[in-house]
N, C-alpha and C. Protein backbone atom coordinates (compact mmCIF):
# COMPACT_ATOMS: atom_id res chain seq x y z
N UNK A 1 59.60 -5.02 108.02
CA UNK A 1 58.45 -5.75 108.55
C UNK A 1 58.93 -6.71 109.63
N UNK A 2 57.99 -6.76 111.04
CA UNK A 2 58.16 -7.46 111.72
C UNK A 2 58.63 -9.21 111.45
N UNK A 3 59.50 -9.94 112.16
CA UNK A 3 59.17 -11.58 111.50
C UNK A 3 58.37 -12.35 112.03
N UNK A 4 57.77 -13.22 111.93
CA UNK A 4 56.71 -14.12 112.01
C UNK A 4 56.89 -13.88 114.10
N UNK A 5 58.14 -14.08 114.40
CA UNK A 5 58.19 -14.55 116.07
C UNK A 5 57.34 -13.60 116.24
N UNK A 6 58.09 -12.07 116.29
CA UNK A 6 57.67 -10.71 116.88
C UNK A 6 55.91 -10.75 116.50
N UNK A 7 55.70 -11.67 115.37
CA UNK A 7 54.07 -11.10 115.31
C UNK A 7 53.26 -12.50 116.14
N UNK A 8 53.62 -13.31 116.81
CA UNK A 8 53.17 -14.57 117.58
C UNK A 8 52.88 -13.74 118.87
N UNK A 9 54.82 -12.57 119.47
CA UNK A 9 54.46 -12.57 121.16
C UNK A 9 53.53 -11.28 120.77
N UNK A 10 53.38 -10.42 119.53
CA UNK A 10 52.22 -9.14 119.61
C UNK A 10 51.47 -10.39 120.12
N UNK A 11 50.43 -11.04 119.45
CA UNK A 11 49.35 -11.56 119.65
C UNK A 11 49.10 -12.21 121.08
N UNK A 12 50.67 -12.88 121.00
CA UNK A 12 49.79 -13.29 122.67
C UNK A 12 49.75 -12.56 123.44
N UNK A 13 50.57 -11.71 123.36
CA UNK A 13 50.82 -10.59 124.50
C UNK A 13 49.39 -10.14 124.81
N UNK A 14 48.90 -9.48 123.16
CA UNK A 14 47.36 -8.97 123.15
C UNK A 14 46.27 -9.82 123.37
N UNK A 15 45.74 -10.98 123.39
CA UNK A 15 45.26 -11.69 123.99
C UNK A 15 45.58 -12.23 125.33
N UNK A 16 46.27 -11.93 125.99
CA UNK A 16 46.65 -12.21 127.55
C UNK A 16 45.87 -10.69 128.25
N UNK A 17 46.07 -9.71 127.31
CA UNK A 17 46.18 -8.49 128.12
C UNK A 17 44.13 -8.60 127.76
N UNK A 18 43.49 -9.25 126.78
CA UNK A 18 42.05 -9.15 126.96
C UNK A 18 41.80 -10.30 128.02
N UNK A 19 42.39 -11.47 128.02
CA UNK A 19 41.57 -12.06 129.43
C UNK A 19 42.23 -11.28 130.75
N UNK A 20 43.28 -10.44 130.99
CA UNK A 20 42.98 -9.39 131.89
C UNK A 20 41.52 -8.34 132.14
N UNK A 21 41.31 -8.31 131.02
CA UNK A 21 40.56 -7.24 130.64
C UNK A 21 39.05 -7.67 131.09
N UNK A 22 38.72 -8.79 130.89
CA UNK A 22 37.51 -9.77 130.79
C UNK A 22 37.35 -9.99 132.74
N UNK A 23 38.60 -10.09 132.86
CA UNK A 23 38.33 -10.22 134.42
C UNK A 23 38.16 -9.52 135.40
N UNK A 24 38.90 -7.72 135.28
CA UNK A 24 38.69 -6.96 135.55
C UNK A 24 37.34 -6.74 135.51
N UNK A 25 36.59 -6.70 134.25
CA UNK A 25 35.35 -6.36 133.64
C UNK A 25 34.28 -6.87 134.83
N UNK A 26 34.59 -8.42 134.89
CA UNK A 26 33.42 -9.24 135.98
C UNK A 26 33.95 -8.63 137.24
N UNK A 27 35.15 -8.71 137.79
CA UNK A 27 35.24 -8.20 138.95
C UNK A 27 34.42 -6.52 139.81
N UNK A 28 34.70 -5.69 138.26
CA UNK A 28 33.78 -4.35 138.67
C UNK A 28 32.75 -4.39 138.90
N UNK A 29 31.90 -5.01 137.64
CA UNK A 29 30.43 -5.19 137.75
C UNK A 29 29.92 -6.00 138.67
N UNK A 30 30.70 -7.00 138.90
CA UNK A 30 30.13 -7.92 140.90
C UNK A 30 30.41 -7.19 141.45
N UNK A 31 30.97 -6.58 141.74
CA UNK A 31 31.46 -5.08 142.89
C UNK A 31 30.04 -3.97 142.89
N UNK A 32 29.74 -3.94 141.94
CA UNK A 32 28.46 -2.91 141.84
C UNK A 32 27.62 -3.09 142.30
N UNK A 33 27.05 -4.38 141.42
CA UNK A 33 26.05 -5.44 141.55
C UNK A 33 25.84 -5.96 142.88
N UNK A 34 27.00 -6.27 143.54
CA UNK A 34 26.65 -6.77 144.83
C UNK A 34 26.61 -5.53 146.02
N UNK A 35 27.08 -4.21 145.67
CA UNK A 35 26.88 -2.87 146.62
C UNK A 35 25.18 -2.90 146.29
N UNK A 36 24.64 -2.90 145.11
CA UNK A 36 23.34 -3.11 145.09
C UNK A 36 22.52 -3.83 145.97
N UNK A 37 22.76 -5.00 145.58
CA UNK A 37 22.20 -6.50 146.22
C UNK A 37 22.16 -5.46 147.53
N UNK A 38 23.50 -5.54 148.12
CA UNK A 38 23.13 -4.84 149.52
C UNK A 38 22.81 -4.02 149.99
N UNK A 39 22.30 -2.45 149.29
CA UNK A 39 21.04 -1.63 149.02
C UNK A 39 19.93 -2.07 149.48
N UNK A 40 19.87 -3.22 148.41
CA UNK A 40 18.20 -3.55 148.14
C UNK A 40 18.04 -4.22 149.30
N UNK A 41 18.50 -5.38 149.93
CA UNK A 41 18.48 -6.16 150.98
C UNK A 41 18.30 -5.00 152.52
N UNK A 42 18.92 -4.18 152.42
CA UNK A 42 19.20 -3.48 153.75
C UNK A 42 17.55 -2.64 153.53
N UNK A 43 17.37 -2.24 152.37
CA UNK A 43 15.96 -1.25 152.36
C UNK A 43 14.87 -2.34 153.20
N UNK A 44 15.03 -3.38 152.03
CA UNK A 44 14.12 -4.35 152.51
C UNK A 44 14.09 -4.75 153.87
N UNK A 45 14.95 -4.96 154.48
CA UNK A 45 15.11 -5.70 156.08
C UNK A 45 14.98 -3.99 156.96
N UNK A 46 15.11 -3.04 156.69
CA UNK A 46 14.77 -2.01 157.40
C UNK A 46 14.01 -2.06 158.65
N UNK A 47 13.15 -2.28 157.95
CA UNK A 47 11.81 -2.15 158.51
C UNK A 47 10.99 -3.41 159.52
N UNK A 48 10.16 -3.19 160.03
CA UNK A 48 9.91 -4.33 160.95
C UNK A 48 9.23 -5.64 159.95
N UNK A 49 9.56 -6.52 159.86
CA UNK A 49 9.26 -7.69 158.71
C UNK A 49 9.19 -7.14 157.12
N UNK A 50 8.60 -8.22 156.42
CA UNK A 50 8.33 -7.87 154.83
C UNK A 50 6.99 -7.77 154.74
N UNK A 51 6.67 -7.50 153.50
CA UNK A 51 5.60 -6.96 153.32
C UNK A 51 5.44 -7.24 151.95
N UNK A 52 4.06 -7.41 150.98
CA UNK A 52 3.79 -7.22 149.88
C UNK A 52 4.34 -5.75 149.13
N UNK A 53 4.44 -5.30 150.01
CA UNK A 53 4.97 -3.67 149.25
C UNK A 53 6.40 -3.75 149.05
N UNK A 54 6.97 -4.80 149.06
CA UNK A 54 8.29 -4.97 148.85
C UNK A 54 8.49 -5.96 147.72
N UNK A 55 7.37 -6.48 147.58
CA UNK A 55 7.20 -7.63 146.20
C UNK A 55 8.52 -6.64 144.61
N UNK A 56 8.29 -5.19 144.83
CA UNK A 56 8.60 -4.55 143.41
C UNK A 56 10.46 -4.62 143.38
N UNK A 57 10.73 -5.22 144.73
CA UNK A 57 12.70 -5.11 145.51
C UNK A 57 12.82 -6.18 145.24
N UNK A 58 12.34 -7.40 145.96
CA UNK A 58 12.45 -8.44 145.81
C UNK A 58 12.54 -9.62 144.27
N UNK A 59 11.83 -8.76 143.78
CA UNK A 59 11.75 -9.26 142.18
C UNK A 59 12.59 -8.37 141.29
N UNK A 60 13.21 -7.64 141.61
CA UNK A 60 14.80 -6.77 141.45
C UNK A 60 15.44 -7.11 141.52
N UNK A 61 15.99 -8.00 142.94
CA UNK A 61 16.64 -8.76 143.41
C UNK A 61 16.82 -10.40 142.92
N UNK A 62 16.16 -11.07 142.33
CA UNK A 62 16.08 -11.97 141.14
C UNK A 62 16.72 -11.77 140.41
N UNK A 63 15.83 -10.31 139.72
CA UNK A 63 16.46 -10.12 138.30
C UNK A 63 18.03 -9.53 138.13
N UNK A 64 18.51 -9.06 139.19
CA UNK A 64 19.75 -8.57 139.35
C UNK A 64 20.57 -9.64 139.39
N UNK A 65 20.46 -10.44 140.30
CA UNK A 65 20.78 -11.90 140.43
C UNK A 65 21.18 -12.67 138.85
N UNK A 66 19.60 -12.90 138.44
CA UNK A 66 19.87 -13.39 137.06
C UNK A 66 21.34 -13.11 136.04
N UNK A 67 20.91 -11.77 135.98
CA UNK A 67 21.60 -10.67 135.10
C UNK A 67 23.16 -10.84 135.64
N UNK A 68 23.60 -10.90 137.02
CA UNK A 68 24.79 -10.94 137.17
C UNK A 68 25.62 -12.07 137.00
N UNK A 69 24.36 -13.55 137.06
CA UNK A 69 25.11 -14.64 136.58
C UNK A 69 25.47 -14.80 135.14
N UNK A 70 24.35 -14.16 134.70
CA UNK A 70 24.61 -14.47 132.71
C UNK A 70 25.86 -13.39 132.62
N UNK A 71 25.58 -12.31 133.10
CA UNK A 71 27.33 -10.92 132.66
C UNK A 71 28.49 -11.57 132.80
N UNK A 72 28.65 -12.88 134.29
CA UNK A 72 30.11 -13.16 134.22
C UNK A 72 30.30 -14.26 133.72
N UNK A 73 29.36 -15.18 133.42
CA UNK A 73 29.07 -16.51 132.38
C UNK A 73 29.53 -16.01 130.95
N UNK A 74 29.32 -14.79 130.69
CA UNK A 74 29.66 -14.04 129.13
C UNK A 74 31.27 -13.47 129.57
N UNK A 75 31.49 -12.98 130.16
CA UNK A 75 33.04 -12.55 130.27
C UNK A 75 33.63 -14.03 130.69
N UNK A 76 33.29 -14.77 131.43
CA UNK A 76 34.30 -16.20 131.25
C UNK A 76 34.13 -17.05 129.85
N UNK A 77 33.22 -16.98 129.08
CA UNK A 77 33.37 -17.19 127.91
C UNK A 77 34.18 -16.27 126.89
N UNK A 78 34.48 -15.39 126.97
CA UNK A 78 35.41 -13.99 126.77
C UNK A 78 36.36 -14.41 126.85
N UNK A 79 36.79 -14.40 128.34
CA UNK A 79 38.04 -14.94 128.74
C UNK A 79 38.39 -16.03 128.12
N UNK A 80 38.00 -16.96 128.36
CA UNK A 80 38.39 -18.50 127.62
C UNK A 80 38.39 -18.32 126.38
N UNK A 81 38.23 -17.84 125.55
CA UNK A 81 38.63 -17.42 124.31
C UNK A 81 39.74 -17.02 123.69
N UNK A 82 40.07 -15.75 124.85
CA UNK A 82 41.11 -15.25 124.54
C UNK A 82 42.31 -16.04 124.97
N UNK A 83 42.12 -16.73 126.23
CA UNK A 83 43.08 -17.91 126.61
C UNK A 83 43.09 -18.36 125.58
N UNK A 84 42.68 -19.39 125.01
CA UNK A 84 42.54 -20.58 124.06
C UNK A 84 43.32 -19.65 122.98
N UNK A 85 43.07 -18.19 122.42
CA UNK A 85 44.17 -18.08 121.56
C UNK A 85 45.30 -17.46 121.63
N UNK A 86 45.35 -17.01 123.17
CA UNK A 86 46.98 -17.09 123.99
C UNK A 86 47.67 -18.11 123.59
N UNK A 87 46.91 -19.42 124.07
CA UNK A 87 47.55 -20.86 124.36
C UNK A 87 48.07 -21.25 122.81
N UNK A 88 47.50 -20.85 121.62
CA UNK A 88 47.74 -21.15 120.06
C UNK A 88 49.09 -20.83 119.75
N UNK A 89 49.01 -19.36 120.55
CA UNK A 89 50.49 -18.33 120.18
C UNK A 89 51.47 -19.30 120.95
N UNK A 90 51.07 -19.37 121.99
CA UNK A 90 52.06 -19.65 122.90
C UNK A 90 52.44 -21.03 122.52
N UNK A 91 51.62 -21.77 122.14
CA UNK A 91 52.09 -23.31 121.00
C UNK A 91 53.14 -23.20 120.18
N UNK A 92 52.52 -22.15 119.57
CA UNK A 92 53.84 -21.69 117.97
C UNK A 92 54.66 -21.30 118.45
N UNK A 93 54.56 -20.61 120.04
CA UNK A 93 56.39 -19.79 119.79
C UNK A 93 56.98 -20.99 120.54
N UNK A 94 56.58 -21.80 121.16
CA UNK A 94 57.28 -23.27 121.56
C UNK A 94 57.39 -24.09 120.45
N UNK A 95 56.83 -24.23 119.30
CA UNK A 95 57.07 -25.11 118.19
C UNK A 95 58.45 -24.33 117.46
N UNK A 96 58.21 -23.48 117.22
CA UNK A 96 59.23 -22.22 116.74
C UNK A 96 60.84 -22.74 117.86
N UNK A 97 60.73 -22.36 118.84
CA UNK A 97 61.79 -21.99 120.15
C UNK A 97 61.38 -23.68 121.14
N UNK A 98 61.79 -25.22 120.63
CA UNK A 98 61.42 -25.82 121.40
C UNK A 98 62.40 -25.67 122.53
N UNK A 99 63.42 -25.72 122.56
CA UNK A 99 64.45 -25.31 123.35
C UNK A 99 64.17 -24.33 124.98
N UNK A 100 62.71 -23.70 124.45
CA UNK A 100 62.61 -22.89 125.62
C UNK A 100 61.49 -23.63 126.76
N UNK A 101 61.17 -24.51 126.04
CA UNK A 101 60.57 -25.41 127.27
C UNK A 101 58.95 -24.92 127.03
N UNK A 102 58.79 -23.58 126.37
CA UNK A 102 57.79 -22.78 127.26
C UNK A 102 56.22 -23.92 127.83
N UNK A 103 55.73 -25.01 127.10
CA UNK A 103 54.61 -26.11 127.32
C UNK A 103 55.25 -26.99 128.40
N UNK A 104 56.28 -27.23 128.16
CA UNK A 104 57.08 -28.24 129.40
C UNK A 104 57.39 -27.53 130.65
N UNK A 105 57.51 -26.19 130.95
CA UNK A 105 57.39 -25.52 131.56
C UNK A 105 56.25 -25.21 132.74
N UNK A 106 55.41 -24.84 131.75
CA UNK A 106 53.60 -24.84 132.24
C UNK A 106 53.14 -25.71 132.86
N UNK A 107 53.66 -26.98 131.48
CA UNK A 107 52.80 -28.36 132.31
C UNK A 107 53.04 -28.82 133.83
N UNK A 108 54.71 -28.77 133.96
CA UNK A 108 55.06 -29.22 135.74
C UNK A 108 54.78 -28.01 136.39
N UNK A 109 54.64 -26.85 135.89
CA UNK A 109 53.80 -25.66 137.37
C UNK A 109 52.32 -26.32 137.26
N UNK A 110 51.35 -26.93 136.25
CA UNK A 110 50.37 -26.90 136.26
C UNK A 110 50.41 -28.49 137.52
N UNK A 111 51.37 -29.22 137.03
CA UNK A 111 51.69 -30.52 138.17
C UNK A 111 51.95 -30.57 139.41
N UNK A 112 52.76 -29.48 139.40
CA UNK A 112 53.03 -29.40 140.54
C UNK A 112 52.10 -28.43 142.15
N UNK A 113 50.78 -27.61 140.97
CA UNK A 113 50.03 -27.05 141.46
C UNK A 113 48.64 -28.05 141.86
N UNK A 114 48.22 -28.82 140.80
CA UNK A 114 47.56 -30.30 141.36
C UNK A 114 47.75 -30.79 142.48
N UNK A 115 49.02 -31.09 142.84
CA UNK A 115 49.62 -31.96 143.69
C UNK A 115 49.21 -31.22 144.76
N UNK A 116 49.77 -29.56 145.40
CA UNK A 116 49.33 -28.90 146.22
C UNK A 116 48.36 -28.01 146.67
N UNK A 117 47.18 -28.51 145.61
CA UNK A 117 45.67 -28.43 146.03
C UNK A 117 45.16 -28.84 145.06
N UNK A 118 44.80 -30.70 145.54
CA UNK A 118 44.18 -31.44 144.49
C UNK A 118 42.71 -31.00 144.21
N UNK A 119 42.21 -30.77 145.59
CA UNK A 119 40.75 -30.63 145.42
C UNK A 119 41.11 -28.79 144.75
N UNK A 120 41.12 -28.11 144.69
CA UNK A 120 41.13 -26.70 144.40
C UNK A 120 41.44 -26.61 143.02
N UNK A 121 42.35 -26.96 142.35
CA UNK A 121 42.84 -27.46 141.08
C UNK A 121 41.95 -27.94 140.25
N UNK A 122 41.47 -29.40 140.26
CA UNK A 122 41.01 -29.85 139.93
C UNK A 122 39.43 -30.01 139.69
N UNK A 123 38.95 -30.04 140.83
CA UNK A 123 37.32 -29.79 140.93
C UNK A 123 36.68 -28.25 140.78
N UNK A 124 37.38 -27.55 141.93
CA UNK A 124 36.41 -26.08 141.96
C UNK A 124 37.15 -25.22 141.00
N UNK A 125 36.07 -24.95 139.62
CA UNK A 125 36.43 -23.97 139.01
C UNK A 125 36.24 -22.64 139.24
N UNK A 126 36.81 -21.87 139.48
CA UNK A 126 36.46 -20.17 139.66
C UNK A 126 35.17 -19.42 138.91
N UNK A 127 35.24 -19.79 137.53
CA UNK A 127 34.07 -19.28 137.03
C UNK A 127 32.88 -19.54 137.80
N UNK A 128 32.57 -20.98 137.76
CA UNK A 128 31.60 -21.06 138.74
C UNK A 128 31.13 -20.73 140.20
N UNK A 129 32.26 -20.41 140.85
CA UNK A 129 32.09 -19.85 142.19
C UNK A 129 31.41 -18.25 142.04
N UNK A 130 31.71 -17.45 140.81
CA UNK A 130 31.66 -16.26 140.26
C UNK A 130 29.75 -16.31 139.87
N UNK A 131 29.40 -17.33 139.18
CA UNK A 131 27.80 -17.21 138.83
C UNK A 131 27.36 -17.54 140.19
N UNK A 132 27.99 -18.80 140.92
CA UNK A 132 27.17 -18.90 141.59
C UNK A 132 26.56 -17.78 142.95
N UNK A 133 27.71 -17.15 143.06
CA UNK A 133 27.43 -15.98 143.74
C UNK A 133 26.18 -14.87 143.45
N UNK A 134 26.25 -14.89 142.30
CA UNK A 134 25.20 -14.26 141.30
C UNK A 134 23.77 -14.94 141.80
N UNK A 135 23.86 -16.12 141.54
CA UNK A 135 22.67 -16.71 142.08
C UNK A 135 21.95 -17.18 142.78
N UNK A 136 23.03 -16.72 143.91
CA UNK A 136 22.85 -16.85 145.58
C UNK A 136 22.25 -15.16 145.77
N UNK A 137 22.25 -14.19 144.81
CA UNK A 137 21.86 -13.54 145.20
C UNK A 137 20.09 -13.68 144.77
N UNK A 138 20.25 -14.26 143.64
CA UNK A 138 18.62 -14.25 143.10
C UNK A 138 18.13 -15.54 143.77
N UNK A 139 18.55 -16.18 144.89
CA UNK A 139 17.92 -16.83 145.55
C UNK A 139 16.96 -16.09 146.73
N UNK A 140 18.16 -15.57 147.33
CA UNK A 140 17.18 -14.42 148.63
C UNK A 140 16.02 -13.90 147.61
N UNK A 141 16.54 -13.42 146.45
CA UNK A 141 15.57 -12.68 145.50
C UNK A 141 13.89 -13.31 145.74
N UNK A 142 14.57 -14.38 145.65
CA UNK A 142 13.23 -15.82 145.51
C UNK A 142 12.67 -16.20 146.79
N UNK A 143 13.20 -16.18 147.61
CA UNK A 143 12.77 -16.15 148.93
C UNK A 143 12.26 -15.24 149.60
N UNK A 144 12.98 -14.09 149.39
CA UNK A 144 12.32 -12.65 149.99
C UNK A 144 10.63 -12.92 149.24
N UNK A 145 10.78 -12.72 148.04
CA UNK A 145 9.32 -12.85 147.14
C UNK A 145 8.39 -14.04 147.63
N UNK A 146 9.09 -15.16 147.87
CA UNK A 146 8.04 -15.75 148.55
C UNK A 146 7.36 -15.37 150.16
N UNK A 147 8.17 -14.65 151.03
CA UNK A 147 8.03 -14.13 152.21
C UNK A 147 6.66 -13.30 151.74
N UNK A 148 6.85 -12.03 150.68
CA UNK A 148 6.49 -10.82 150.60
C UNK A 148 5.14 -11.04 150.30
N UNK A 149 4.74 -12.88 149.80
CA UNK A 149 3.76 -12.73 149.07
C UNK A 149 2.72 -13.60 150.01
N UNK A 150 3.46 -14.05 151.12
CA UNK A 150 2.53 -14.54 152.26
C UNK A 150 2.60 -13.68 153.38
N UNK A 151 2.80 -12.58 152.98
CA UNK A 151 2.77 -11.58 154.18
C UNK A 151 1.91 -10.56 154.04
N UNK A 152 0.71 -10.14 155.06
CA UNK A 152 -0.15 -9.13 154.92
C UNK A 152 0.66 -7.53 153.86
N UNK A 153 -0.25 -7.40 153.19
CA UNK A 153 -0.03 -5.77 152.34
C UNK A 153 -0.30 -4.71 153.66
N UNK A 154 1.00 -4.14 153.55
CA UNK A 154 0.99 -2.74 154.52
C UNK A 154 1.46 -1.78 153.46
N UNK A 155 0.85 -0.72 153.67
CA UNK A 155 1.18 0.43 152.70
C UNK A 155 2.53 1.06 153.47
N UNK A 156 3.79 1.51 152.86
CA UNK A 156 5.00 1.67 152.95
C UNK A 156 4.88 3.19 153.49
């Protein structure tokens, strides 16, 4: 039977390799999602202005929006999970092995990465740049719809 170490780096190993997994995941589906977005946007702008007959794209375009902020809001909660029980393993095999630095290690890359982009580091989190994209798309969503719905009905 394995000893306690060998069953700490399985685990973190396997929890490192799901917040890979989690990120991949958001990265595909914004990749889709936004070849969409730009589908729907290009159908819509086609044509000479908007129109009420576009009200059924435009409110697609919301809901796609919506949907893509909550999908990567749920995989960064995913992710952070699986971090958080990376970071457990990775506690124990430094409590286990203090000698290897591995937290004292982290902490001055994490210091020394502060230092050379305080604002980037510190303030802008990635997750959020990730929804908000999402909801920059269900904004046009919201705007197109308001266009569509002060604009004469032309049959398509």
């Amino acid at each position: 039977m394995a000893d306690s170490t060998d069953i700490l780096w399985n685990l973190y190993q396997e929890h490192s390799a799901w917040e890979r997994h989690h990120e991949e995941q958001r990265a595909s589906v914004t990749n889709i999602l936004l070849a969409v977005a730009a589908g729907v946007l290009s159908v819509i702008t086609f044509k000479a202005g908007i129109s009420r007959s576009d009200l059924p794209l435009t409110i697609f375009l919301i809901m796609q929006g919506l949907f893509g902020a909550l999908f990567v809001a749920k995989q960064y909660e995913r992710f952070a999970r699986h971090q958080r029980l990376a970071g457990k393993y990775r506690q124990a095999l430094n409590d286990r092995f203090p000698e290897s630095q591995i937290i004292a290690l982290r902490d001055l890359a994490d210091k020394e990465q502060a230092i050379e982009y305080p604002i980037l580091f510190e303030k802008v989190r990635l997750n959020k740049l990730w929804v908000g994209l999402h909801l920059l798309i269900a904004l046009f969503g919201v705007v197109l719809t308001g266009l569509a719905l002060f604009a004469p009905f032309k049959a398509v």
